[in-house]
Structure formats: structure tokens, C-alpha cells
Protein backbone atom coordinates (compact mmCIF):
# COMPACT_ATOMS: atom_id res chain seq x y z
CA UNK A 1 -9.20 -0.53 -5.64
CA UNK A 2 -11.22 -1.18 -2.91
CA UNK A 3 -10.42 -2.08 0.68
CA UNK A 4 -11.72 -5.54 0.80
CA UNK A 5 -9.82 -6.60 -2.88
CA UNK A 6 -6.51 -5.18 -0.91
CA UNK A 7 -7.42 -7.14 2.12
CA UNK A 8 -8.05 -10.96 0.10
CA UNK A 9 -4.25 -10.48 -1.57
CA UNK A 10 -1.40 -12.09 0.14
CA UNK A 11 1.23 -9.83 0.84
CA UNK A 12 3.54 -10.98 -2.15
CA UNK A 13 0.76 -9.81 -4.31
CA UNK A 14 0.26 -6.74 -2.43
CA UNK A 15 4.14 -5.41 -2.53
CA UNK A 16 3.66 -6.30 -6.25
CA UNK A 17 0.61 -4.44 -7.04
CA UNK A 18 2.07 -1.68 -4.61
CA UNK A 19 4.91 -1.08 -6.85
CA UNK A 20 2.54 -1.17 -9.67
CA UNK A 21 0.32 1.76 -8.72
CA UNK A 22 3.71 3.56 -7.49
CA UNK A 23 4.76 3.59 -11.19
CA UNK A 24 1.36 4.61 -12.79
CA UNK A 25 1.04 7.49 -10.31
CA UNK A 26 4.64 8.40 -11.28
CA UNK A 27 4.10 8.09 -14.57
CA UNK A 28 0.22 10.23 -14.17
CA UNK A 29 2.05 12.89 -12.47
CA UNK A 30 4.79 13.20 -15.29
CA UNK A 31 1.74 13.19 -17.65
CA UNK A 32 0.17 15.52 -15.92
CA UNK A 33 3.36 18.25 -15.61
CA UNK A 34 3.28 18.54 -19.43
CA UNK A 35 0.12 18.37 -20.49
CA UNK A 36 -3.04 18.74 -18.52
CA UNK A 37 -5.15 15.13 -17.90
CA UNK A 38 -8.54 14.72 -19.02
CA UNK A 39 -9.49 13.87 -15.14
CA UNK A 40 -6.52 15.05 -12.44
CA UNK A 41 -8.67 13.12 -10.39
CA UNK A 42 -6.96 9.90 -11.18
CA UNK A 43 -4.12 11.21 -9.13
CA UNK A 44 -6.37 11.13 -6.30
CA UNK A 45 -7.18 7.76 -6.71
CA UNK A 46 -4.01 6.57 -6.99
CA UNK A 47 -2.91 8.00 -4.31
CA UNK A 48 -5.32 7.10 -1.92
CA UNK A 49 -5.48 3.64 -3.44
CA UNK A 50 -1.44 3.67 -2.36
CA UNK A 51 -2.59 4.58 0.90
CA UNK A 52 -4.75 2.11 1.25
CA UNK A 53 -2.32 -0.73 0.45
CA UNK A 54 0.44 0.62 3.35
CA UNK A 55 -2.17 0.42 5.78
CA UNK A 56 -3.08 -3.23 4.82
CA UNK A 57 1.06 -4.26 5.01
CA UNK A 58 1.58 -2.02 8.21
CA UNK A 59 -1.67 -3.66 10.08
CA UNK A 60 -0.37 -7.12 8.49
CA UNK A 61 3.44 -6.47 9.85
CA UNK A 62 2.00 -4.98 13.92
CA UNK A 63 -0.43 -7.65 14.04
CA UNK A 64 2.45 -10.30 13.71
CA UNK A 65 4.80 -8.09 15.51
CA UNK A 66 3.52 -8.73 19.46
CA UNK A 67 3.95 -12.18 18.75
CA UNK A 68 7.69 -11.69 18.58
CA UNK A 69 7.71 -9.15 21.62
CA UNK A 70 6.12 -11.75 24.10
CA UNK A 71 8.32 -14.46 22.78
CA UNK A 72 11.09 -12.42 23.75
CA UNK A 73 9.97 -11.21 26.86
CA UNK A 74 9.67 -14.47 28.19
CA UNK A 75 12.84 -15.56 27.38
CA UNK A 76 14.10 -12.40 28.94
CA UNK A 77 12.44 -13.29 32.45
């Protein structure tokens, strides 16, 4: 999947489809311990693809973060 598809899902969708990929790498891998894939590349993929969607929710989750810090701070001065 590629960056800008992650990027257009809200972040319901994204924790869905996250969990998705989760189990089909899981699943790959277990494949993959008993009898050899076609294309071990897949794992790749998947992983990276993974990768790809925690970066989207941790960007998603700082860039609302500082918006909670200065709201604080101020009420701390």
C-alpha cells in the first residue's frame, strides 16, 4: 500500500486495516515456517507496509499532541 492511500484513511480505518495486515503477515510467516512461499518477498511488503501505517498514526497522534502541551502550559503560568 502506498503512502498517499495510508495518508487519505481516517484513523479508524487505519487501526482497522493495521490489524489487518498484522494478521496476514502473521499468518505469511506461519506459512512460510512450514513450507517455503512462492515469493518470501511478500513478507517484506507487509512489513514495510506495517511500517508505513505506524508512522502515519504516530505523525497523526505528535501533530495533535503540542496542542495539548501549550494548553497546559498556559494554564500552568
Amino acid at each position: 500500500m502506498k503512502q498517499e492511500v495510508i495518508r487519505e484513511l481516517s484513523t479508524a480505518e487505519l487501526i482497522e486495516r493495521l490489524e489487518e495486515e498484522r494478521k496476514q503477515l502473521d499468518k505469511l510467516k506461519l506459512n512460510h515456517a512450514v513450507s517455503p512461499l512462492e515469493n518470501p518477498n511478500k513478507i517484506k511488503t507487509y512489513r514495510r507496509t506495517i511500517a508505513r501505517m505506524l508512522t502515519e498514526l504516530h505523525n497523526r497522534n505528535t501533530k495533535d499532541a503540542p496542542q495539548a502541551q501549550s494548553t497546559t502550559a498556559t494554564v500552568n503560568n
